[in-house]
PDB file of N, CA and C in Angstrom:
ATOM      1  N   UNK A   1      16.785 -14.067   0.668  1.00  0.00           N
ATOM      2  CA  UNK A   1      15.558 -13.614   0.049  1.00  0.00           C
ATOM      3  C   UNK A   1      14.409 -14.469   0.578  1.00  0.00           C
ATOM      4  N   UNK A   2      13.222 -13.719   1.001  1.00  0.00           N
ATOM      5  CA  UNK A   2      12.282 -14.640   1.486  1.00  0.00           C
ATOM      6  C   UNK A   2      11.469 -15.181   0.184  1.00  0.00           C
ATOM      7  N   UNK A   3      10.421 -16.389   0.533  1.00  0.00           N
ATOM      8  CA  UNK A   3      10.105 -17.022  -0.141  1.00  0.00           C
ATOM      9  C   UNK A   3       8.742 -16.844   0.442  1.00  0.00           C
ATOM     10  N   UNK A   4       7.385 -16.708  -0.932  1.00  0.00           N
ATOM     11  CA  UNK A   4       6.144 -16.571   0.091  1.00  0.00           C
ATOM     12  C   UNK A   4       4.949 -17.392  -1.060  1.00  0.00           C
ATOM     13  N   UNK A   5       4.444 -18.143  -0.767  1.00  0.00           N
ATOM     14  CA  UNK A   5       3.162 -19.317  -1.121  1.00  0.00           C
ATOM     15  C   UNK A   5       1.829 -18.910  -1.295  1.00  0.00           C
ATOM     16  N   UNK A   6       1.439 -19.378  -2.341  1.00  0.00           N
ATOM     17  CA  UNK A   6       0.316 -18.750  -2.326  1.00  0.00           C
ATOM     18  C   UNK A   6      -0.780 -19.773  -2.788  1.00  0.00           C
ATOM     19  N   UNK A   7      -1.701 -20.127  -1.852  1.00  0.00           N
ATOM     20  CA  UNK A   7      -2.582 -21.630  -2.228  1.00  0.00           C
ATOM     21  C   UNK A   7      -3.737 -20.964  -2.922  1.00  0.00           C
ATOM     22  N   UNK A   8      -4.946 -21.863  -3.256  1.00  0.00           N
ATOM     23  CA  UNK A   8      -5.717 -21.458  -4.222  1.00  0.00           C
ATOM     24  C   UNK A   8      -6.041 -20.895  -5.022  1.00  0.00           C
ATOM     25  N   UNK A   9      -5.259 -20.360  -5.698  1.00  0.00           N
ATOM     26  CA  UNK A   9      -5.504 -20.123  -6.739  1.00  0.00           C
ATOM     27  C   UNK A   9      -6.050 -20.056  -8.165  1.00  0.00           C
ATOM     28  N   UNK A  10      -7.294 -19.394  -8.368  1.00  0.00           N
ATOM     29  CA  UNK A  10      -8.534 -20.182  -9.484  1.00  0.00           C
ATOM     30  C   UNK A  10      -7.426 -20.347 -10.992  1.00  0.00           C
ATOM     31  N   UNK A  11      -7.635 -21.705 -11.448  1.00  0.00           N
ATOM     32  CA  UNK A  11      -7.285 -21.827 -12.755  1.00  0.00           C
ATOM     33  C   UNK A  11      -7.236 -20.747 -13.978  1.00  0.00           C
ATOM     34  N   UNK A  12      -8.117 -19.967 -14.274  1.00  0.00           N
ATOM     35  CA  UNK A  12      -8.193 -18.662 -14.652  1.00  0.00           C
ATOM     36  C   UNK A  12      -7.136 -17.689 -14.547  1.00  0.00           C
ATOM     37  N   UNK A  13      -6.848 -17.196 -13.131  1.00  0.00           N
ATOM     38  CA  UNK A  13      -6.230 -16.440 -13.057  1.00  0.00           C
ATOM     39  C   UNK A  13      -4.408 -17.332 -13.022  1.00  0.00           C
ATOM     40  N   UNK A  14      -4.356 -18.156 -13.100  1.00  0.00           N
ATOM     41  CA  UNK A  14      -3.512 -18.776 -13.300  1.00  0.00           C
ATOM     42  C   UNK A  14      -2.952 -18.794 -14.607  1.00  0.00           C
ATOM     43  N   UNK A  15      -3.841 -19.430 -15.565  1.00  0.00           N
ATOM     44  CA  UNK A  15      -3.522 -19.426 -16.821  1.00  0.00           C
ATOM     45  C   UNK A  15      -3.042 -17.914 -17.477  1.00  0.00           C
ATOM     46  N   UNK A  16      -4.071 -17.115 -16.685  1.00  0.00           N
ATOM     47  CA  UNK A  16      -3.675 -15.722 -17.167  1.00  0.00           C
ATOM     48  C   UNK A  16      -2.449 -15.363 -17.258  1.00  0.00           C
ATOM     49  N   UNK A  17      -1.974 -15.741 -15.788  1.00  0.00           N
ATOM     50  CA  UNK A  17      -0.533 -15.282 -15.102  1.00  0.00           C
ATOM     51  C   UNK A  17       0.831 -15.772 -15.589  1.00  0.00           C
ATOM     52  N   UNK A  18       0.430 -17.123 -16.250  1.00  0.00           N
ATOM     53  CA  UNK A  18       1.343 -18.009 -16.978  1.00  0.00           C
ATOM     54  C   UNK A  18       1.380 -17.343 -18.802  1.00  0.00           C
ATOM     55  N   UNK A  19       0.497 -17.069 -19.384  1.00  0.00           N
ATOM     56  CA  UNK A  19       0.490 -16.796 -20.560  1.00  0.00           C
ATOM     57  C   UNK A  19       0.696 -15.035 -21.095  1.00  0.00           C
ATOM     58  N   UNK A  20       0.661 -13.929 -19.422  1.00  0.00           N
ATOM     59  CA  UNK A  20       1.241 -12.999 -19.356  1.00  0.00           C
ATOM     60  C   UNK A  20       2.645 -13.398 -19.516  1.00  0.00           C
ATOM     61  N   UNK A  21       3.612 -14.228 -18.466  1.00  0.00           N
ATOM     62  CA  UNK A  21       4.534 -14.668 -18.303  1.00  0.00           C
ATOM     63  C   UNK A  21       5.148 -14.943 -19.308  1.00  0.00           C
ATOM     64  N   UNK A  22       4.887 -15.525 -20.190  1.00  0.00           N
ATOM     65  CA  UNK A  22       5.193 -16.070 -21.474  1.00  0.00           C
ATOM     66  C   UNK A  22       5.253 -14.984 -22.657  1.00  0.00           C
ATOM     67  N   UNK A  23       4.372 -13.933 -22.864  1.00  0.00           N
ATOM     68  CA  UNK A  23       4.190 -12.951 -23.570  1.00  0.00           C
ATOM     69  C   UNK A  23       5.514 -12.027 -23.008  1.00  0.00           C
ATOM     70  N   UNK A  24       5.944 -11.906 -21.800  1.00  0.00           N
ATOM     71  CA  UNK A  24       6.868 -11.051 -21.492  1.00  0.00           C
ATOM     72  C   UNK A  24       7.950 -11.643 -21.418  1.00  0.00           C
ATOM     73  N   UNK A  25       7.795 -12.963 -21.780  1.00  0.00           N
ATOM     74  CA  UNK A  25       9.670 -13.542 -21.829  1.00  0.00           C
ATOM     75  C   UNK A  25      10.031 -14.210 -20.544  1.00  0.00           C
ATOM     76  N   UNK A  26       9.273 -14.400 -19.405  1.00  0.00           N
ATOM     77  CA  UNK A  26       9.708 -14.236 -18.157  1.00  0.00           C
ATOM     78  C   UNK A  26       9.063 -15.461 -17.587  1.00  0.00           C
ATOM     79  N   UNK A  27       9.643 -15.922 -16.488  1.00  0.00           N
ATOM     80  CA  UNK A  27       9.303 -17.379 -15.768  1.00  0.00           C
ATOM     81  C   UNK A  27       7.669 -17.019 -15.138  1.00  0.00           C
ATOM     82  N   UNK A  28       6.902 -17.706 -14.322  1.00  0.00           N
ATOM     83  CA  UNK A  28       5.554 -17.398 -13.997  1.00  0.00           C
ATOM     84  C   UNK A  28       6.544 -16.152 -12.789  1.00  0.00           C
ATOM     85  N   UNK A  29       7.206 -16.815 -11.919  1.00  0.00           N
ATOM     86  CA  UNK A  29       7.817 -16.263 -10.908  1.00  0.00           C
ATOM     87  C   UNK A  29       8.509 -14.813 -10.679  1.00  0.00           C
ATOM     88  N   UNK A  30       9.160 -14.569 -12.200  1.00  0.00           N
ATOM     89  CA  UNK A  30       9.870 -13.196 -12.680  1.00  0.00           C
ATOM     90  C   UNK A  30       8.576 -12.630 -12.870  1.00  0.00           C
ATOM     91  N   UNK A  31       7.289 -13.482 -13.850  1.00  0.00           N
ATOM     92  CA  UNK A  31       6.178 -12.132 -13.668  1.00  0.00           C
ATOM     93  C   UNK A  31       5.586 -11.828 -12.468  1.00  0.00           C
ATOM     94  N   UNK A  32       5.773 -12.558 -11.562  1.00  0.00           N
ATOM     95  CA  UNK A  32       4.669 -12.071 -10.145  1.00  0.00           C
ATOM     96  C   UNK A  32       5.824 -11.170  -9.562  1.00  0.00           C
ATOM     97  N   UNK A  33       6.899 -11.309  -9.482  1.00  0.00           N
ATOM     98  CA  UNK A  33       8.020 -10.630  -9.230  1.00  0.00           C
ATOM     99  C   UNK A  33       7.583  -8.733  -9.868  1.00  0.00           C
ATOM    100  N   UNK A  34       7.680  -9.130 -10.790  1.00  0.00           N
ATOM    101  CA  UNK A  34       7.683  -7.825 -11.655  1.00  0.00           C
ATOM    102  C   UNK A  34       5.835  -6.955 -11.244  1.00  0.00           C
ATOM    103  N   UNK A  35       4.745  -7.760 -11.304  1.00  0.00           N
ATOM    104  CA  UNK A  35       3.973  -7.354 -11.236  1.00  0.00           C
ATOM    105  C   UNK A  35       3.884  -6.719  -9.631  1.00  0.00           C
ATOM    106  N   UNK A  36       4.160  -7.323  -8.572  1.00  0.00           N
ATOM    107  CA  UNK A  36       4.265  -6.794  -7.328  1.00  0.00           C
ATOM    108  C   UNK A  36       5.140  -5.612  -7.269  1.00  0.00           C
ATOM    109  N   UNK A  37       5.957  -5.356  -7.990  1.00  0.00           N
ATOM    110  CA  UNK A  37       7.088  -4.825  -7.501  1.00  0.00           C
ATOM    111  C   UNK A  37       6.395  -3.049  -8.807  1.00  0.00           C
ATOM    112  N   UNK A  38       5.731  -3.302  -9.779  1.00  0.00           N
ATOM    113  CA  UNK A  38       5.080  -2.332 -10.613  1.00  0.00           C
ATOM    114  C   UNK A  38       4.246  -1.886  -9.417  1.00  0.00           C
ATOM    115  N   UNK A  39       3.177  -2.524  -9.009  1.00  0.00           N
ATOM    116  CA  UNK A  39       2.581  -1.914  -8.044  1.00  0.00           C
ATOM    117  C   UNK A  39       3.033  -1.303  -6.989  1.00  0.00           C
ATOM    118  N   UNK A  40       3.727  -1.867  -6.450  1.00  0.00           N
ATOM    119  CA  UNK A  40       4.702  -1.050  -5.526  1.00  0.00           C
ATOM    120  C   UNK A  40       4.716   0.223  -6.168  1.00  0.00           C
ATOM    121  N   UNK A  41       5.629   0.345  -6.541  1.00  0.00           N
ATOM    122  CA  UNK A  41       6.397   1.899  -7.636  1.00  0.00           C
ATOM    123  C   UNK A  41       4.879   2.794  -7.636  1.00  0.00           C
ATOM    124  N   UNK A  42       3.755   2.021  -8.241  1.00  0.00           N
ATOM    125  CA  UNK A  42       2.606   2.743  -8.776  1.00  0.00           C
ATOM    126  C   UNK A  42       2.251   3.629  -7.041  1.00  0.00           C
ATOM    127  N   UNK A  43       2.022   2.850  -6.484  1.00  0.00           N
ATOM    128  CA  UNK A  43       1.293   3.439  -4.768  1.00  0.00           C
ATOM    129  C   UNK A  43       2.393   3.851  -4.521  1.00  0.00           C
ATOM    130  N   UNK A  44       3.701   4.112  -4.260  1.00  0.00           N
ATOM    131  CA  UNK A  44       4.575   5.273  -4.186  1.00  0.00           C
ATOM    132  C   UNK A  44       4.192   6.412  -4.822  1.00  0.00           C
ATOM    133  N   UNK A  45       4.228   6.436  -6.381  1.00  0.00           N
ATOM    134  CA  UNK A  45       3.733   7.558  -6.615  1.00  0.00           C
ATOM    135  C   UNK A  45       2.832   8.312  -6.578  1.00  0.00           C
ATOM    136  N   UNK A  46       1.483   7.321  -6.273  1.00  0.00           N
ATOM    137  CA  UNK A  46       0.433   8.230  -5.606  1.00  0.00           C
ATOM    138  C   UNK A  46       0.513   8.486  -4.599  1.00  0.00           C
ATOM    139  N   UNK A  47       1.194   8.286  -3.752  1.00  0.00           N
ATOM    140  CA  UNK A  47       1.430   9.015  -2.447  1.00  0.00           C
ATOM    141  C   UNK A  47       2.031  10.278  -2.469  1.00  0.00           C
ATOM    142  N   UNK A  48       3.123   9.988  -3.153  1.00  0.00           N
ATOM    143  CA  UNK A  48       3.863  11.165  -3.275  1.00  0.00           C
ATOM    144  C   UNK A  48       3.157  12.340  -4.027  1.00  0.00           C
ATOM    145  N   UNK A  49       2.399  11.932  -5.239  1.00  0.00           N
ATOM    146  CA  UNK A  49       0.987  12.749  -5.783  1.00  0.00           C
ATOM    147  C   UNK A  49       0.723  13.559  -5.041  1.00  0.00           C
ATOM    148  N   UNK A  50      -0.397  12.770  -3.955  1.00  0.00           N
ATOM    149  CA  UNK A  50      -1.560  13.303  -3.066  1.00  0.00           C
ATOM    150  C   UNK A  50      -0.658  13.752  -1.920  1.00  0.00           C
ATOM    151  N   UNK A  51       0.476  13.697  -1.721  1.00  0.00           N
ATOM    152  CA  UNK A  51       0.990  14.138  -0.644  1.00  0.00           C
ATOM    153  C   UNK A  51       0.789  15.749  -0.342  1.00  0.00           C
ATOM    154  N   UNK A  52       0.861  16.668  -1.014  1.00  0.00           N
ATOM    155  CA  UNK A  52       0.904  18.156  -1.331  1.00  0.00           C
ATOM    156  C   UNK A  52      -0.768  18.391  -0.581  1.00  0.00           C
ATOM    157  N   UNK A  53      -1.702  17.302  -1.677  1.00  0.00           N
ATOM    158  CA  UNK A  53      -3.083  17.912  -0.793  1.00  0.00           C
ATOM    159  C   UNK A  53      -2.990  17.374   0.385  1.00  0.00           C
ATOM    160  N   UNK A  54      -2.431  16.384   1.226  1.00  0.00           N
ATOM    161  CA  UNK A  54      -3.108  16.061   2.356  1.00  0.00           C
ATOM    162  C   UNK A  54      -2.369  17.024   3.602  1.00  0.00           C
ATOM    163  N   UNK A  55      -1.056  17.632   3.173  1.00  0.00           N
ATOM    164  CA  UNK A  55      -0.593  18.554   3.701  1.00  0.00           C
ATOM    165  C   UNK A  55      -1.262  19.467   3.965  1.00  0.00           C
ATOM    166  N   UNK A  56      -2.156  20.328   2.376  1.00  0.00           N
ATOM    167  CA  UNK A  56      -2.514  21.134   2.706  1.00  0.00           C
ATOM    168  C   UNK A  56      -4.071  21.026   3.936  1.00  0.00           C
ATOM    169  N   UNK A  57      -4.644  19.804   3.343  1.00  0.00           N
ATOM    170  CA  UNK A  57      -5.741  19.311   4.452  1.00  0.00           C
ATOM    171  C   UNK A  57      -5.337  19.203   6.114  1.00  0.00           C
ATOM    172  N   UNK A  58      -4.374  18.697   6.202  1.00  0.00           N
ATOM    173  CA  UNK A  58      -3.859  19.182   7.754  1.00  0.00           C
ATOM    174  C   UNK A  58      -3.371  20.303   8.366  1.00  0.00           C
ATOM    175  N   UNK A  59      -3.342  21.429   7.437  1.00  0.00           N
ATOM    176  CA  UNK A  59      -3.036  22.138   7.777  1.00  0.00           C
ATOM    177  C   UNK A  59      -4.536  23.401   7.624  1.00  0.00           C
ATOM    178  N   UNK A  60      -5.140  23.078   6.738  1.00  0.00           N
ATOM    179  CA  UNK A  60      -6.574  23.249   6.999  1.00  0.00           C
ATOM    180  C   UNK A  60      -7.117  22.940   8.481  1.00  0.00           C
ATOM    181  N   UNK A  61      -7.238  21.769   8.718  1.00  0.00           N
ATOM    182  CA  UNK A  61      -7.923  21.164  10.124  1.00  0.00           C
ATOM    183  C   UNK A  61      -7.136  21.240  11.131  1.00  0.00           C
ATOM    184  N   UNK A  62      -5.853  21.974  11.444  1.00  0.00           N
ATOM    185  CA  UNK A  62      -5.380  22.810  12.246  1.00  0.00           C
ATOM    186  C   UNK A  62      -5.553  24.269  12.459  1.00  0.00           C
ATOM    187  N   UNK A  63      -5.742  24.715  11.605  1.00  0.00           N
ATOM    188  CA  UNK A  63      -6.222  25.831  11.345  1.00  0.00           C
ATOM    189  C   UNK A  63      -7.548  26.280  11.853  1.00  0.00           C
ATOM    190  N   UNK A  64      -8.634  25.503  11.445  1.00  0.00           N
ATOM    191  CA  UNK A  64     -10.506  25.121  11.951  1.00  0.00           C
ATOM    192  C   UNK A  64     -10.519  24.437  13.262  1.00  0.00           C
ATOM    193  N   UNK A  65      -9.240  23.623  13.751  1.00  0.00           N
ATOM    194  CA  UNK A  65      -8.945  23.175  15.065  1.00  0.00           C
ATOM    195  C   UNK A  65      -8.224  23.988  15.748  1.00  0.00           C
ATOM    196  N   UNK A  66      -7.860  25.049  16.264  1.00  0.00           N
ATOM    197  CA  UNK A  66      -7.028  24.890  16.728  1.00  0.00           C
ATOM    198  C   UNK A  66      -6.713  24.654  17.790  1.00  0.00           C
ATOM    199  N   UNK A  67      -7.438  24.128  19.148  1.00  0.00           N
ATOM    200  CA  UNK A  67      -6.825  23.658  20.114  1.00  0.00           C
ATOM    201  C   UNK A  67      -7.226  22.411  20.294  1.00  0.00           C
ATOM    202  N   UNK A  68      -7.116  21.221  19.433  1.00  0.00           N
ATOM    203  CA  UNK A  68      -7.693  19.954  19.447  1.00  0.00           C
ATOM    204  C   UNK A  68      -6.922  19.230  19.743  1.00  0.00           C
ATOM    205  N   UNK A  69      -7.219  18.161  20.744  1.00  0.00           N
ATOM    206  CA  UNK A  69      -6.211  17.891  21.716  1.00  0.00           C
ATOM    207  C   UNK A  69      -5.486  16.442  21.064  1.00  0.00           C
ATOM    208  N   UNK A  70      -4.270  16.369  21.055  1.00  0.00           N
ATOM    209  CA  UNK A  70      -3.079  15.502  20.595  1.00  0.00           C
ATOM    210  C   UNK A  70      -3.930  14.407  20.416  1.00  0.00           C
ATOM    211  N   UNK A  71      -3.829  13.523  19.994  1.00  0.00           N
ATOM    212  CA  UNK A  71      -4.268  11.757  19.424  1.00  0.00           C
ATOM    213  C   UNK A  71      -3.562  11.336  20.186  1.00  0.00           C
ATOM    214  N   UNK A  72      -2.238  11.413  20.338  1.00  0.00           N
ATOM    215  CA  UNK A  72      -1.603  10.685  20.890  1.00  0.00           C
ATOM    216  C   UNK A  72      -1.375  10.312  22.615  1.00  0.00           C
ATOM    217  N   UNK A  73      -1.623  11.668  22.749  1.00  0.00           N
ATOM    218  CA  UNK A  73      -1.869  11.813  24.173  1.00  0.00           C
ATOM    219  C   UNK A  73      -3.041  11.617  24.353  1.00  0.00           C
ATOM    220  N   UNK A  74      -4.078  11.260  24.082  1.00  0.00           N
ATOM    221  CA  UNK A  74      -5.465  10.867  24.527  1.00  0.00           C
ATOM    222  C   UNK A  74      -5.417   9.489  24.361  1.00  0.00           C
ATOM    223  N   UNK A  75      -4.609   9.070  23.563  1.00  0.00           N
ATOM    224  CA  UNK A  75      -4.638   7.052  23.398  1.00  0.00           C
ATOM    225  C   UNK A  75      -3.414   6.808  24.653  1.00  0.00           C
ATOM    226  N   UNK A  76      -2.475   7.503  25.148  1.00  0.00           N
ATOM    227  CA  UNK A  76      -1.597   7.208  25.776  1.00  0.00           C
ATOM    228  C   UNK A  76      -2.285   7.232  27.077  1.00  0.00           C
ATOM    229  N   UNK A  77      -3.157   8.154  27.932  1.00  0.00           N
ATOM    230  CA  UNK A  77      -4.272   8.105  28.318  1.00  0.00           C
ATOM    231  C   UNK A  77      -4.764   7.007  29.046  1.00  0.00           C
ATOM    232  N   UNK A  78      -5.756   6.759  27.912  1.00  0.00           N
ATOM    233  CA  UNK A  78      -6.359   6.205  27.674  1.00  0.00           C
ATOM    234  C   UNK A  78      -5.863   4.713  28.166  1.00  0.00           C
ATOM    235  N   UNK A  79      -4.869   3.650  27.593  1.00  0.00           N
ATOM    236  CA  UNK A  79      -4.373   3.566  27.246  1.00  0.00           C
ATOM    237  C   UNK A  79      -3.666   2.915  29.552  1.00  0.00           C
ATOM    238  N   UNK A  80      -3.313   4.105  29.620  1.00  0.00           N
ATOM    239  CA  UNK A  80      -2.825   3.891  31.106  1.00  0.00           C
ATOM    240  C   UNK A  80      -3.929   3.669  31.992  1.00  0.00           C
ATOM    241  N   UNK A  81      -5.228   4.833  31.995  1.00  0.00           N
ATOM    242  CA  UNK A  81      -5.857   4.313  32.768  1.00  0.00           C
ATOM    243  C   UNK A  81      -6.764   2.673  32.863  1.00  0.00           C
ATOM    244  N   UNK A  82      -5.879   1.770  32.270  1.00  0.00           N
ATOM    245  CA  UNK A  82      -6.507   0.258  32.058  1.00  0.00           C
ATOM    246  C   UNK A  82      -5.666  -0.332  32.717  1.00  0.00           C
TER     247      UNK A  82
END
């Protein structure tokens, strides 16, 4: 399991983080644990949300595009002639 540091941290948000910690039963470490890992979950599910519209948006701007030339092949390109 990696291990990751985190310097400065304002007193404030510290105390916060410690007395959340404490309210939930949990070491400072289990709450940053838990709080990273909520967020996580949260931006998964908005992705998965908004996923339906951005489908339908690309498939819109293919539609209003339609012969607009690859991204990829214009950076690949691009890209060579350097």
């Amino acid at each position: 399991m990696a291990n990751v540091t985190i310097r400065g941290v304002p007193k404030r948000v510290h105390e916060a983080l410690r007395a959340s910690a404490k309210k939930h039963y949990r070491s400072l470490n289990g709450e940053l644990l838990h709080i990273l890992a909520s967020r996580r979950e949260r931006g998964w599910q908005q992705f998965e949300r908004d996923r339906p519209r951005m489908d339908r948006l690309r498939e819109e701007i293919a539609r209003k595009y339609p012969n607009a030339p690859d991204s990829v092949e214009l950076i690949r390109e691009d890209r060579d002639s350097r």
